[in-house]
C-alpha atoms as a PDB file:
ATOM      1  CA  UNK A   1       7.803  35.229  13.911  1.00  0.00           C
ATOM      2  CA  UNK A   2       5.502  32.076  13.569  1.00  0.00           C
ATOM      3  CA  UNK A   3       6.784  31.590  10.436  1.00  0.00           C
ATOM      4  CA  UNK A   4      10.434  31.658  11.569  1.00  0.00           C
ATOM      5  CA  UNK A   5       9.631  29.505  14.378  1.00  0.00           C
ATOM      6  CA  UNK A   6       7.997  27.195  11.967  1.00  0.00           C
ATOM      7  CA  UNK A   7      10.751  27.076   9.345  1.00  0.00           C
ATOM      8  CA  UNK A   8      14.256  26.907  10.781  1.00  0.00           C
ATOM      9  CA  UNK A   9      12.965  25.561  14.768  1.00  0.00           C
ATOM     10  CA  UNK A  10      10.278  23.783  14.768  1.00  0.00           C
ATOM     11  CA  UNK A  11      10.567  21.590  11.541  1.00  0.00           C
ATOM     12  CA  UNK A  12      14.310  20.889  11.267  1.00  0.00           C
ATOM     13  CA  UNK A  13      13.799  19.515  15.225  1.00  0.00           C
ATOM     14  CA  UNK A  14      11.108  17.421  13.989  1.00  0.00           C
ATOM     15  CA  UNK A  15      12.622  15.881  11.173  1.00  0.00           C
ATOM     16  CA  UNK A  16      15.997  15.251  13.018  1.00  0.00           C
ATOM     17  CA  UNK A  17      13.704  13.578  16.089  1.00  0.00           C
ATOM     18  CA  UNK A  18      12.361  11.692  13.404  1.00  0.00           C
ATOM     19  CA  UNK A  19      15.432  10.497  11.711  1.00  0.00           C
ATOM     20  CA  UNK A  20      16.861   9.326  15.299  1.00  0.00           C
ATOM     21  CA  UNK A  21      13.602   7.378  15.946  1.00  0.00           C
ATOM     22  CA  UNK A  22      13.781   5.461  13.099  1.00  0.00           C
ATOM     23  CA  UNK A  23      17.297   5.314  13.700  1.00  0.00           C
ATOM     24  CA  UNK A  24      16.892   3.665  17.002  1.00  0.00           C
ATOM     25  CA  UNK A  25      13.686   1.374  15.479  1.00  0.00           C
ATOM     26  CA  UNK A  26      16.400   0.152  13.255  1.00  0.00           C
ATOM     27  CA  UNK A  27      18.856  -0.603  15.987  1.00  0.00           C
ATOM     28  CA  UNK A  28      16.606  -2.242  18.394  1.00  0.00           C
ATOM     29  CA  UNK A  29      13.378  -3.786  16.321  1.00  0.00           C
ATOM     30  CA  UNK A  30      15.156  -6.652  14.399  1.00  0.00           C
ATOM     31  CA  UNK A  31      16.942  -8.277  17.676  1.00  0.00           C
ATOM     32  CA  UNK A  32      13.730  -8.913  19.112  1.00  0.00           C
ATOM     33  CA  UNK A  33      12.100 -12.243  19.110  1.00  0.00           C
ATOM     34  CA  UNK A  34       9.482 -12.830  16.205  1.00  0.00           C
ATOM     35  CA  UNK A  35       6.988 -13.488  18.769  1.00  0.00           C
ATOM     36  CA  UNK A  36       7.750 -10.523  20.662  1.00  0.00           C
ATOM     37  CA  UNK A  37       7.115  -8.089  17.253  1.00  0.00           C
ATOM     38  CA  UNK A  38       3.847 -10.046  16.599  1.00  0.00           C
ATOM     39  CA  UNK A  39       2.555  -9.251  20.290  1.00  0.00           C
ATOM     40  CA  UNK A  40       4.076  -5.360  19.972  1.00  0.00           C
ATOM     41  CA  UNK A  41       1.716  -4.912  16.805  1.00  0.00           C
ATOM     42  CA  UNK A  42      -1.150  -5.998  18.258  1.00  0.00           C
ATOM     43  CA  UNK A  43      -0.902  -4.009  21.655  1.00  0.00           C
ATOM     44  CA  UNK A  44       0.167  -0.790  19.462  1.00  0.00           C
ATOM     45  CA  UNK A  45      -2.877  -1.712  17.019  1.00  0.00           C
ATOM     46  CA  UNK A  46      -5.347  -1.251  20.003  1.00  0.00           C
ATOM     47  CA  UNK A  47      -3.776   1.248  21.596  1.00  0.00           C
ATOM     48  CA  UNK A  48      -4.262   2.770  18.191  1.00  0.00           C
ATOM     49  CA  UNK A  49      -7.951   2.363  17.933  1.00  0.00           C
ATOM     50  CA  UNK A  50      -8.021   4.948  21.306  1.00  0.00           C
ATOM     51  CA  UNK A  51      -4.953   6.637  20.907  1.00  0.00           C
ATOM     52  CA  UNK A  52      -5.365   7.933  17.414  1.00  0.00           C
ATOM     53  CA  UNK A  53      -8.810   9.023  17.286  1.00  0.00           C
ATOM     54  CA  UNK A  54      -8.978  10.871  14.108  1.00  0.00           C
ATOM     55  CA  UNK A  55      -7.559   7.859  12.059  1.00  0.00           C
ATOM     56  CA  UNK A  56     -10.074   5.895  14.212  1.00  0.00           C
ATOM     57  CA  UNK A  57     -12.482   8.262  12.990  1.00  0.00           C
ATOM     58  CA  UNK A  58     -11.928   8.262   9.647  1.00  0.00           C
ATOM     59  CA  UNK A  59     -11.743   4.560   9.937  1.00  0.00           C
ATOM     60  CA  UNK A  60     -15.451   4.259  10.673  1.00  0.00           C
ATOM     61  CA  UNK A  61     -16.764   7.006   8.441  1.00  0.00           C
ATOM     62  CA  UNK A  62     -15.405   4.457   5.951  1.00  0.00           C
ATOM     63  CA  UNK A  63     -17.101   1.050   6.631  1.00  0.00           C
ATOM     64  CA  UNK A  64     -19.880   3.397   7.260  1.00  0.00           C
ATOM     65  CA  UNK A  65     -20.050   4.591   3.985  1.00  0.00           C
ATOM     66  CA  UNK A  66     -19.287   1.336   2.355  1.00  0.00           C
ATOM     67  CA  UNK A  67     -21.161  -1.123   4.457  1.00  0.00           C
ATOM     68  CA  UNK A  68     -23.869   1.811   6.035  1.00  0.00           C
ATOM     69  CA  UNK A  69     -26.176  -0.707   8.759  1.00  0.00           C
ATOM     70  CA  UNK A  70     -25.121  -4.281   7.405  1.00  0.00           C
ATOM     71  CA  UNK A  71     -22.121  -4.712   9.815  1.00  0.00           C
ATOM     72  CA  UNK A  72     -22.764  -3.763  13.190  1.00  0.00           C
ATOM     73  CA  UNK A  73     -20.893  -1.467  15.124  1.00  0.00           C
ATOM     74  CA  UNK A  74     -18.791  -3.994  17.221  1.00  0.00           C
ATOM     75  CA  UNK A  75     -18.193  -6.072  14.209  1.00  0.00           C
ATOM     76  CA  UNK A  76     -16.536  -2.566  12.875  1.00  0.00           C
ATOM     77  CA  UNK A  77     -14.988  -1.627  15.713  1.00  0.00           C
ATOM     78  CA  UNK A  78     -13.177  -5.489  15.033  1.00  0.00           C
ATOM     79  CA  UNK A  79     -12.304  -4.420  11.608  1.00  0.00           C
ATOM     80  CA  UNK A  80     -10.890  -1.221  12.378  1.00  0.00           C
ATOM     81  CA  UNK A  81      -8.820  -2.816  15.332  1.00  0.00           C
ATOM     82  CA  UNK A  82      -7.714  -5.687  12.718  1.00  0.00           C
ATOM     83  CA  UNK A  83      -6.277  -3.026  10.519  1.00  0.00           C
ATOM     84  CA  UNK A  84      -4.560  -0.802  13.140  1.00  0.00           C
ATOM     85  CA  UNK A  85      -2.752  -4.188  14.087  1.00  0.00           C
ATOM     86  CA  UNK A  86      -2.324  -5.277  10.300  1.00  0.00           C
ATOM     87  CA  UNK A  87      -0.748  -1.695   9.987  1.00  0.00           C
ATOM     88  CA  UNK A  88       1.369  -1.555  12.889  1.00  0.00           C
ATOM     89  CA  UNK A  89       2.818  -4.998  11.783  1.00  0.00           C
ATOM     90  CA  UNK A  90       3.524  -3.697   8.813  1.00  0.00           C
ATOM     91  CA  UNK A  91       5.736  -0.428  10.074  1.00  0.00           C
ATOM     92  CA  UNK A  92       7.697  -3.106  12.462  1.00  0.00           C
ATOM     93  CA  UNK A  93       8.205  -5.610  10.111  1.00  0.00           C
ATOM     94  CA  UNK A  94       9.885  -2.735   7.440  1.00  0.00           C
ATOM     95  CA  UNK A  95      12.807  -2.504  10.374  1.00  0.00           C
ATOM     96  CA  UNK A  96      12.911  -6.095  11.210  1.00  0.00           C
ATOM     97  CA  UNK A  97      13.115  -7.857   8.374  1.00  0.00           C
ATOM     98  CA  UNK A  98      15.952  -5.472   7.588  1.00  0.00           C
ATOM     99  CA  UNK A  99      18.541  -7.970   9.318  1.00  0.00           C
ATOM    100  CA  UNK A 100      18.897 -11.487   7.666  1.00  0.00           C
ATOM    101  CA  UNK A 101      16.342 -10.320   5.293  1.00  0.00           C
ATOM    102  CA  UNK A 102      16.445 -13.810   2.876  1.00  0.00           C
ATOM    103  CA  UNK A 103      16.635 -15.946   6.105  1.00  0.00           C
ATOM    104  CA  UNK A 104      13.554 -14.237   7.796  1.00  0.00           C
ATOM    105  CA  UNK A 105      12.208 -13.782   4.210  1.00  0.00           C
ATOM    106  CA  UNK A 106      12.529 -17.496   3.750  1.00  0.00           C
ATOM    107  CA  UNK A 107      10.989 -18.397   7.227  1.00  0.00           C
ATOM    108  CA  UNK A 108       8.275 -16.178   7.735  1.00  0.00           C
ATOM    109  CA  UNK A 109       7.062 -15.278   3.819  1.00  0.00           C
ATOM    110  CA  UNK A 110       5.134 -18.180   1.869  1.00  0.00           C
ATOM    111  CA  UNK A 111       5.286 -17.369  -1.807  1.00  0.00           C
ATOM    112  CA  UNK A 112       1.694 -19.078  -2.590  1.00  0.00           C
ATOM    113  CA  UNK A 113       1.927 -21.153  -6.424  1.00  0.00           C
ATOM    114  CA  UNK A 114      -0.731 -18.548  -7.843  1.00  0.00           C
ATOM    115  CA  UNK A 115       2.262 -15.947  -7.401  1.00  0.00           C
ATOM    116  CA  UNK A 116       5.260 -17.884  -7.780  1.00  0.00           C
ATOM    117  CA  UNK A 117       4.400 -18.609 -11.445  1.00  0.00           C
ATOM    118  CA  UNK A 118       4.362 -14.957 -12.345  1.00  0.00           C
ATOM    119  CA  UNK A 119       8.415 -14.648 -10.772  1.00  0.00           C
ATOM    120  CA  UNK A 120       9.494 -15.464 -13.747  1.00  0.00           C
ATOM    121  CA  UNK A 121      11.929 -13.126 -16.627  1.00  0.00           C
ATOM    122  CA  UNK A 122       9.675 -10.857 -18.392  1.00  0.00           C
ATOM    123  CA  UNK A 123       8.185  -7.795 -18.271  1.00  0.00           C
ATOM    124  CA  UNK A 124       4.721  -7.554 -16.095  1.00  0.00           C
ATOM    125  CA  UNK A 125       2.869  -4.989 -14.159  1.00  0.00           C
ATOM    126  CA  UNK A 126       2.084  -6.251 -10.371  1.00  0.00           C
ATOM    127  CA  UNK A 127      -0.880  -4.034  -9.015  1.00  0.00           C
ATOM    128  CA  UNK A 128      -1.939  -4.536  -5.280  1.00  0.00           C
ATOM    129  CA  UNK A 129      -3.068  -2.548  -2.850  1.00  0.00           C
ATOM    130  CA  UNK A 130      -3.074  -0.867   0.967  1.00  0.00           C
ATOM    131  CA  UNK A 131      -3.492  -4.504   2.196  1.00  0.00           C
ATOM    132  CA  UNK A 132      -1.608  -6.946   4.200  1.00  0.00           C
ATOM    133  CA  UNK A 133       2.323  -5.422   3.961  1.00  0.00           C
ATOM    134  CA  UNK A 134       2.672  -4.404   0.767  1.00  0.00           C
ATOM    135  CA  UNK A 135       5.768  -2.889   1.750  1.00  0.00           C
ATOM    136  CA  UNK A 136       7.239  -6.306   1.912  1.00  0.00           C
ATOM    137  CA  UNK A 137       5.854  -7.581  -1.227  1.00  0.00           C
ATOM    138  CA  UNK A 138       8.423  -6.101  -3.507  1.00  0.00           C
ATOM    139  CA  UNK A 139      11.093  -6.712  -1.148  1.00  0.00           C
ATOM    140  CA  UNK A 140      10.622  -9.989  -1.027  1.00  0.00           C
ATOM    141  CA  UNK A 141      10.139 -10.486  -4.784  1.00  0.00           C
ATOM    142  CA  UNK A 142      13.111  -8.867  -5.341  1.00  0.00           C
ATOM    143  CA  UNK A 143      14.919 -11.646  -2.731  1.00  0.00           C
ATOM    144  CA  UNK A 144      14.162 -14.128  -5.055  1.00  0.00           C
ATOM    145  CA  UNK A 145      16.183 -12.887  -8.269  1.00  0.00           C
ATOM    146  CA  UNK A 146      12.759 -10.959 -10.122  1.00  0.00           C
ATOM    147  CA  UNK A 147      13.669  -7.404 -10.873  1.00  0.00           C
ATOM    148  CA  UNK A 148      11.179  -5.350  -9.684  1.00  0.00           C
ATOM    149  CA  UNK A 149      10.638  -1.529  -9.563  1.00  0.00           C
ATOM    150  CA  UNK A 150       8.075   0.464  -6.885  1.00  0.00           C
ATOM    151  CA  UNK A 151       7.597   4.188  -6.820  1.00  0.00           C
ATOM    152  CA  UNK A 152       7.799   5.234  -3.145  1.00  0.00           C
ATOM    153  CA  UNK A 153       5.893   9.119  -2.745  1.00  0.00           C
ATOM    154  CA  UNK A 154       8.573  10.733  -0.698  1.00  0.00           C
ATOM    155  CA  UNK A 155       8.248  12.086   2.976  1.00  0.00           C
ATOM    156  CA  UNK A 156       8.417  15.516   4.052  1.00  0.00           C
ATOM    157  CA  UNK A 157      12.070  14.610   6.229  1.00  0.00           C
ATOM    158  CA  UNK A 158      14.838  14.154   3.505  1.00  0.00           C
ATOM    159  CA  UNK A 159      17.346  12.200   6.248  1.00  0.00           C
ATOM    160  CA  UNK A 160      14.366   9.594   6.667  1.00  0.00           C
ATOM    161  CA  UNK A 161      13.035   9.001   3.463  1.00  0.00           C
ATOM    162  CA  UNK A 162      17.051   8.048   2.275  1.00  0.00           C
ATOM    163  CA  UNK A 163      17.076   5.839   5.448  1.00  0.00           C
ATOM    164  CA  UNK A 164      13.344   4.041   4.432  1.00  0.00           C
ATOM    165  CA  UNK A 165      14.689   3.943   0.390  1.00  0.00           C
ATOM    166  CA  UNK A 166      17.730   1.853   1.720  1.00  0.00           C
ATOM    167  CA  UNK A 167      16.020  -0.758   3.498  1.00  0.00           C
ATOM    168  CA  UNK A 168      13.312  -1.061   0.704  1.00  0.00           C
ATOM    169  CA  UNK A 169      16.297  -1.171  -1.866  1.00  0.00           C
ATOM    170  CA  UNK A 170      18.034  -3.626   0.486  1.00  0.00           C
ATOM    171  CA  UNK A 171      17.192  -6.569  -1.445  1.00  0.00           C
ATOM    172  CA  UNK A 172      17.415  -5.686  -5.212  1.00  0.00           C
ATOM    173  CA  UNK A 173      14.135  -3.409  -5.156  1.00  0.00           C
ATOM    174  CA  UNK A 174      14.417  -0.658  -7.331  1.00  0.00           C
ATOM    175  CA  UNK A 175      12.681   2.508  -5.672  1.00  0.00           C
ATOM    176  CA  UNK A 176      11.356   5.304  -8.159  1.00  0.00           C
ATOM    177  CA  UNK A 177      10.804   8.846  -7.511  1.00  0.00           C
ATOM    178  CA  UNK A 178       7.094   9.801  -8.145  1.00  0.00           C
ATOM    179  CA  UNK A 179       8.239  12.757 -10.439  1.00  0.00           C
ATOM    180  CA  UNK A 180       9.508  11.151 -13.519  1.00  0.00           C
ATOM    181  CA  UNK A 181       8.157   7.690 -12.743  1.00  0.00           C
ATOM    182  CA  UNK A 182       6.057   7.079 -15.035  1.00  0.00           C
ATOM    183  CA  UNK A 183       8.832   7.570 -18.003  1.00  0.00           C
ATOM    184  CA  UNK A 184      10.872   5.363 -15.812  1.00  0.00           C
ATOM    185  CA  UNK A 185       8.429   2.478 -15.581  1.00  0.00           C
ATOM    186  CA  UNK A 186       8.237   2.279 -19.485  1.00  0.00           C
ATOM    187  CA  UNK A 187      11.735   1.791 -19.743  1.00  0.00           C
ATOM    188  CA  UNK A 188      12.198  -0.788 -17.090  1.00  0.00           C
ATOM    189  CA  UNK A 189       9.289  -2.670 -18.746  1.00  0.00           C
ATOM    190  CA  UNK A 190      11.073  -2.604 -22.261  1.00  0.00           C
ATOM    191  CA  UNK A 191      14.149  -3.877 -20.644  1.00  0.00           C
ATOM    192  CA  UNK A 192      11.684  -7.005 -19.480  1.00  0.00           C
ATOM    193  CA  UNK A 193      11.872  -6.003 -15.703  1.00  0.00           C
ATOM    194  CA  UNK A 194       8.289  -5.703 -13.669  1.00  0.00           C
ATOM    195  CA  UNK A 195       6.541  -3.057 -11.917  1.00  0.00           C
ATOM    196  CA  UNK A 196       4.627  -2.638  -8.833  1.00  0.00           C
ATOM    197  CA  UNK A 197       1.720   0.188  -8.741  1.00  0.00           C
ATOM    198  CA  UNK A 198      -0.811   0.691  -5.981  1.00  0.00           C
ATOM    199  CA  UNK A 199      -4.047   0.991  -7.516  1.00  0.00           C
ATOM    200  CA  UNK A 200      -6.660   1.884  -4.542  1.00  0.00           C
ATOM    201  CA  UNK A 201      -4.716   4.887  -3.672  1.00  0.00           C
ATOM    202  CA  UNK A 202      -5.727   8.495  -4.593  1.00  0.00           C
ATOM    203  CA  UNK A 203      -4.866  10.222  -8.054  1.00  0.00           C
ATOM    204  CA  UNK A 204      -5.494  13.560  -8.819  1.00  0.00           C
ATOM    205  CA  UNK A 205      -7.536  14.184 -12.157  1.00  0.00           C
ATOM    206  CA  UNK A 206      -4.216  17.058 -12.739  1.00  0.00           C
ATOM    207  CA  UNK A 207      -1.809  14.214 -12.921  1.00  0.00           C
ATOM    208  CA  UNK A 208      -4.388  11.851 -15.107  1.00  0.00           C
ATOM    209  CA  UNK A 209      -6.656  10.171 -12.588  1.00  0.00           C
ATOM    210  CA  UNK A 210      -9.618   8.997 -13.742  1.00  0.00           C
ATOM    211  CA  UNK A 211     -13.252   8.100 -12.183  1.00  0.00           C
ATOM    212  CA  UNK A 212     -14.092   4.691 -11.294  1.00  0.00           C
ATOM    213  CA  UNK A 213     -16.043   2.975  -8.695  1.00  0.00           C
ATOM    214  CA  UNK A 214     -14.707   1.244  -5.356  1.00  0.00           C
ATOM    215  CA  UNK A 215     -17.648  -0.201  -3.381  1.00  0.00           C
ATOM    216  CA  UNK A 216     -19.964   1.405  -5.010  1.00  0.00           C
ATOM    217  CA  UNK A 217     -18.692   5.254  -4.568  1.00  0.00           C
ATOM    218  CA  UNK A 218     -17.064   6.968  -7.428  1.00  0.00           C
ATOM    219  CA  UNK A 219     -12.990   7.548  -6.491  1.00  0.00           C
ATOM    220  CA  UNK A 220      -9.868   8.787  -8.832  1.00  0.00           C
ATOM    221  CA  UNK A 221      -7.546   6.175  -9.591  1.00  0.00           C
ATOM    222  CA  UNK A 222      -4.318   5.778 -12.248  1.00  0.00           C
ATOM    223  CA  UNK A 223      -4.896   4.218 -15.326  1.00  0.00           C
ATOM    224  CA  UNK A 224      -0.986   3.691 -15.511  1.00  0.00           C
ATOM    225  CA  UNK A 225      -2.084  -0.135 -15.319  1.00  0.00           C
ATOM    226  CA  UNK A 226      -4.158  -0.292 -18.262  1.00  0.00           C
ATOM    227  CA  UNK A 227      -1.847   2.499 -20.423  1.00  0.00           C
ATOM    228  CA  UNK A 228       1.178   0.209 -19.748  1.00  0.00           C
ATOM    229  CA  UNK A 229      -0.433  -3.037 -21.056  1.00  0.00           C
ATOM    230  CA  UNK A 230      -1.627  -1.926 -23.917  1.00  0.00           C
ATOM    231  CA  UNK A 231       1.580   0.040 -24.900  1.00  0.00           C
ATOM    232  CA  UNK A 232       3.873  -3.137 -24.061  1.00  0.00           C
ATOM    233  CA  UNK A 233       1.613  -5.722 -24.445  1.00  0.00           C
ATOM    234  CA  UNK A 234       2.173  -7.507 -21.028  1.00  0.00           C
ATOM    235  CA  UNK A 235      -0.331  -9.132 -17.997  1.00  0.00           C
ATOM    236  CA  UNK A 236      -1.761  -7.350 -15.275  1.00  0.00           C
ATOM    237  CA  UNK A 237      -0.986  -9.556 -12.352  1.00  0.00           C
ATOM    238  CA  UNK A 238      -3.307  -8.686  -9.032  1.00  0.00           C
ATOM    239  CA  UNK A 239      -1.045  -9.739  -5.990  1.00  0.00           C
ATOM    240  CA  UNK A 240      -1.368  -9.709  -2.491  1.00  0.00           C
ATOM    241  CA  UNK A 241       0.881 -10.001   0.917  1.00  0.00           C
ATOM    242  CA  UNK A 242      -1.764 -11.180   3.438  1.00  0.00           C
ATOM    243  CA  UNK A 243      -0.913 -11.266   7.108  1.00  0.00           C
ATOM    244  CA  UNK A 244      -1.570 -14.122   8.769  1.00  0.00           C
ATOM    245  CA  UNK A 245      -0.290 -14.462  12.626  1.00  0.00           C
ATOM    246  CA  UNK A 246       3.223 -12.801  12.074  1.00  0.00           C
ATOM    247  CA  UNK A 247       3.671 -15.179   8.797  1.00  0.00           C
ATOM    248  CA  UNK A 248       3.497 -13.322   5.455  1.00  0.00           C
ATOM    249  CA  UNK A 249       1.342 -15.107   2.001  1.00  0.00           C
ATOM    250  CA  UNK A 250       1.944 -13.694  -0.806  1.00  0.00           C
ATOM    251  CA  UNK A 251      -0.509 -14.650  -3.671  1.00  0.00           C
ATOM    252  CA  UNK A 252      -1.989 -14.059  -7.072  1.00  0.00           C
ATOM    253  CA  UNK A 253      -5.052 -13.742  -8.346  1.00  0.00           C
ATOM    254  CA  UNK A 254      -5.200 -16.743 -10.592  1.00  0.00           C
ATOM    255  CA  UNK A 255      -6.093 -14.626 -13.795  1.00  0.00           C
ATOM    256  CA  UNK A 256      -3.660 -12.400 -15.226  1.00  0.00           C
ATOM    257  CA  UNK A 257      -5.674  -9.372 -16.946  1.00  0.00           C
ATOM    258  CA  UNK A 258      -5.376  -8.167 -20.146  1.00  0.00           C
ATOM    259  CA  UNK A 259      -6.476  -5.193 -21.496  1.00  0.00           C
ATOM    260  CA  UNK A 260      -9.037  -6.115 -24.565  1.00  0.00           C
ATOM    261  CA  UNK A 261      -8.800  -4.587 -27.906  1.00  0.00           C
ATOM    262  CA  UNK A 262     -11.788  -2.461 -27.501  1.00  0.00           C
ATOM    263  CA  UNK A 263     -11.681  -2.009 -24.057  1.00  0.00           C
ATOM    264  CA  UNK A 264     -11.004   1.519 -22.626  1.00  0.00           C
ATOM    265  CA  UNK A 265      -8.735   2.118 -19.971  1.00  0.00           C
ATOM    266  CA  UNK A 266     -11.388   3.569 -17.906  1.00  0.00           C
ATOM    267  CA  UNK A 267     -13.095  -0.326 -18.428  1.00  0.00           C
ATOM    268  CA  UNK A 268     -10.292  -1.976 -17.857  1.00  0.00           C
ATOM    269  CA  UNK A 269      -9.319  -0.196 -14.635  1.00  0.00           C
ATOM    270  CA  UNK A 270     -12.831  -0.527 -13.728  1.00  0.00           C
ATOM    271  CA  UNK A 271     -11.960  -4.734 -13.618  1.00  0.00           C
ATOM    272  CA  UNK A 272      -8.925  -4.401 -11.514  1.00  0.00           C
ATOM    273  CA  UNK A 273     -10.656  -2.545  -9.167  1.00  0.00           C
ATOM    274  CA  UNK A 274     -13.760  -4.628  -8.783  1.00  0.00           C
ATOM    275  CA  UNK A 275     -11.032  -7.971  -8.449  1.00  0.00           C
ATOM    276  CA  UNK A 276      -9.215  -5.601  -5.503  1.00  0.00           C
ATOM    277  CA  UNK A 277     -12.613  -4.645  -3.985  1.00  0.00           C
ATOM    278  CA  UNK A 278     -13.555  -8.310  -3.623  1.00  0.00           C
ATOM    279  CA  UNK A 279     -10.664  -9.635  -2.077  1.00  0.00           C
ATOM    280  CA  UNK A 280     -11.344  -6.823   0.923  1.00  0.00           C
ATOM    281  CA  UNK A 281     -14.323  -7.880   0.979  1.00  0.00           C
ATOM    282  CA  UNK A 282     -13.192 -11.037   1.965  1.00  0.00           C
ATOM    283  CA  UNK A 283     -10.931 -10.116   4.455  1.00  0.00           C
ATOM    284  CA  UNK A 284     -11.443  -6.620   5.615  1.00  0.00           C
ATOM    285  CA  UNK A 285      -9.335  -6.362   8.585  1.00  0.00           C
ATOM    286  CA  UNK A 286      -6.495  -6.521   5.856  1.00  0.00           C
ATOM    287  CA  UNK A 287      -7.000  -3.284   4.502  1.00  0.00           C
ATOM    288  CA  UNK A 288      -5.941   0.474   5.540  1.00  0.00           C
ATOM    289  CA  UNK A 289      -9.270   1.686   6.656  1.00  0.00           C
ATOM    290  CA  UNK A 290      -7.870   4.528   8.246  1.00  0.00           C
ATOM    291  CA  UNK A 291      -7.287   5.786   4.786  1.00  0.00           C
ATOM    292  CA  UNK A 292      -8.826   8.968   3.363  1.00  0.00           C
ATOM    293  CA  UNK A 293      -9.644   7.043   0.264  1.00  0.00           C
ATOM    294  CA  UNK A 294     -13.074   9.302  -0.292  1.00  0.00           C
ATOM    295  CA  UNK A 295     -11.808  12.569  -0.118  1.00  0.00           C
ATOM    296  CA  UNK A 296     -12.877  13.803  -3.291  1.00  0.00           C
ATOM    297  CA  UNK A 297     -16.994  15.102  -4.076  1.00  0.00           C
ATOM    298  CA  UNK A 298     -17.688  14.660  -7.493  1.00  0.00           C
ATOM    299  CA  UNK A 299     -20.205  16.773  -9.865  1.00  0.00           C
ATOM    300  CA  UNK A 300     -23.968  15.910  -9.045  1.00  0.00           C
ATOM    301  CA  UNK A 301     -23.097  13.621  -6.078  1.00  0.00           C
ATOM    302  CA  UNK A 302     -24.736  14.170  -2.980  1.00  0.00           C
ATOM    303  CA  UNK A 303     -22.397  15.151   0.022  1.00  0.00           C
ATOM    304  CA  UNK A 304     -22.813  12.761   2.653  1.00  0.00           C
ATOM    305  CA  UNK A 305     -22.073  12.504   6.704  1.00  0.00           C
ATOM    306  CA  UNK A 306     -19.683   9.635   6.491  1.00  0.00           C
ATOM    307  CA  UNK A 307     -17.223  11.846   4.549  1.00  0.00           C
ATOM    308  CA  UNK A 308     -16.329  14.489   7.266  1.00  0.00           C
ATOM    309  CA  UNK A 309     -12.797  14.918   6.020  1.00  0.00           C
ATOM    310  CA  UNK A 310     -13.974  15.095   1.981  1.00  0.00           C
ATOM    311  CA  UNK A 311     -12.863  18.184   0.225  1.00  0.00           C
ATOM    312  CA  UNK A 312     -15.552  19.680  -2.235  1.00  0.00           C
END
């Protein structure tokens, strides 16, 4: 009977209360006032840091483990409020800039030199990460004439995931389905088009993760990055979309990374990572805290506190 319930009640409700949400987000969200969406994501971003207590949770289990006693606890409890605002920006800001997407684009987005000089024809390989909106960032670049492509893993609500793929394909993004994307991505780059991978998120070593370190603690990341550039022969370019008062800046690391002739994947990975890591460093309110990024123990590490929600 639970099963039943589960199946053909209880799920099909949620996903069609879920559709008409986002349905009605779409609707209402991009008539309001700039100002007004600005204010909105930082009410909902506190309300978030006592509303959603086991994203809070996990939250602080991870500037724990990264920063352990060298931030104090109010000075974490600032950066996990800063993200939960950064984040809930970042959800309103995927239905409002849906309407008069190049005007807002144009208004509230400043393309930074260090990234402008990469928008240009030619195959590349943009790597960022669960900072700022990088939802945005490939709309936007697609706004100005550079093909891009983005794989997008898809939600468990089919109605809502084709609703999210055509407002991220609004603007000349190309969205990719994760199964098959990686063949996908090889031809795009050998027609001279660019891709956009997020490196900080989980891989699994079944679908060719590999080990590297992120602030010190060993994690399972792609190597997609470092496989493409060799194969093709074209720049890694790091790039950001940093949120700054409801005004978008998108910028590039000025170096675009290479992959070196004896360098191993695993080494060259290693660099992007390190160049990711430092630019949270710097601005740590930025990034998704609230994101299980630890979740794996590895052989011979010892299991530790901070990672209550790590599977062994």
């Amino acid at each position: 009977m639970a099963d039943i319930w589960k199946r053909f009640i209880k799920r099909p409700f949620q996903q069609v209360g879920g559709t008409l949400l986002s349905a009605l987000a779409l609707i209402v969200i991009p008539f309001l006032a700039r100002r007004h969406i600005v204010r909105f994501a930082r009410c909902l971003g506190s309300l978030g840091l006592t509303l959603a207590r086991r994203e809070s949770d996990i939250a602080r289990a991870n500037l724990d483990l990264v920063y352990g006693d060298r931030l104090t606890p109010l000075r974490k409890r600032a950066i996990i409020r800063r993200s939960f605002q950064t984040f809930m920006l970042m959800i309103l800001d995927l239905f409002w800039f849906a309407l008069r997407s190049r005007q807002r684009f144009a208004r509230y987005t400043w393309v930074d030199p260090s990234f402008q000089k990469f928008l240009k024809p030619g195959g590349r390989i943009f790597v960022t990460a669960h900072y700022g909106n990088w939802e945005i960032l490939g709309q936007a670049s697609a706004a100005t004439g550079y093909h891009l492509a983005s794989v997008a893993k898809p939600i468990d609500n089919f109605l809502l995931d084709r609703l999210l793929i055509r407002i991220r394909e609004k603007n000349g993004q190309i969205i990719l389905p994760q199964t098959g994307a990686l063949r996908r991505m090889m031809s795009l780059l050998r027609e001279g088009m660019g891709v956009a991978l997020l490196l900080d998120q989980d891989t699994s070593p079944l679908k060719g993760g590999l080990v590297v370190e992120f602030f010190g603690k060993p994690v399972t990341v792609s190597t997609a990055a470092a496989s493409f550039s060799r194969k093709f022969k074209v720049p890694v370019i790091i790039t950001f979309a940093r949120s700054m008062g409801g005004v978008y800046r998108f910028f590039a690391l000025n170096e675009a990374f290479t992959i070196g002739e004896n360098e191993t994947e695993v080494e060259f990975t290693q660099r992007l990572v390190n160049a990711i890591e430092a630019e949270i460093r710097r601005h740590p309110g930025q990034w998704l805290w609230m994101y299980k990024r630890w979740k794996r123990y590895f052989p011979g590490q010892t299991p530790t506190r901070y990672q209550f929600y790590a599977t062994r």
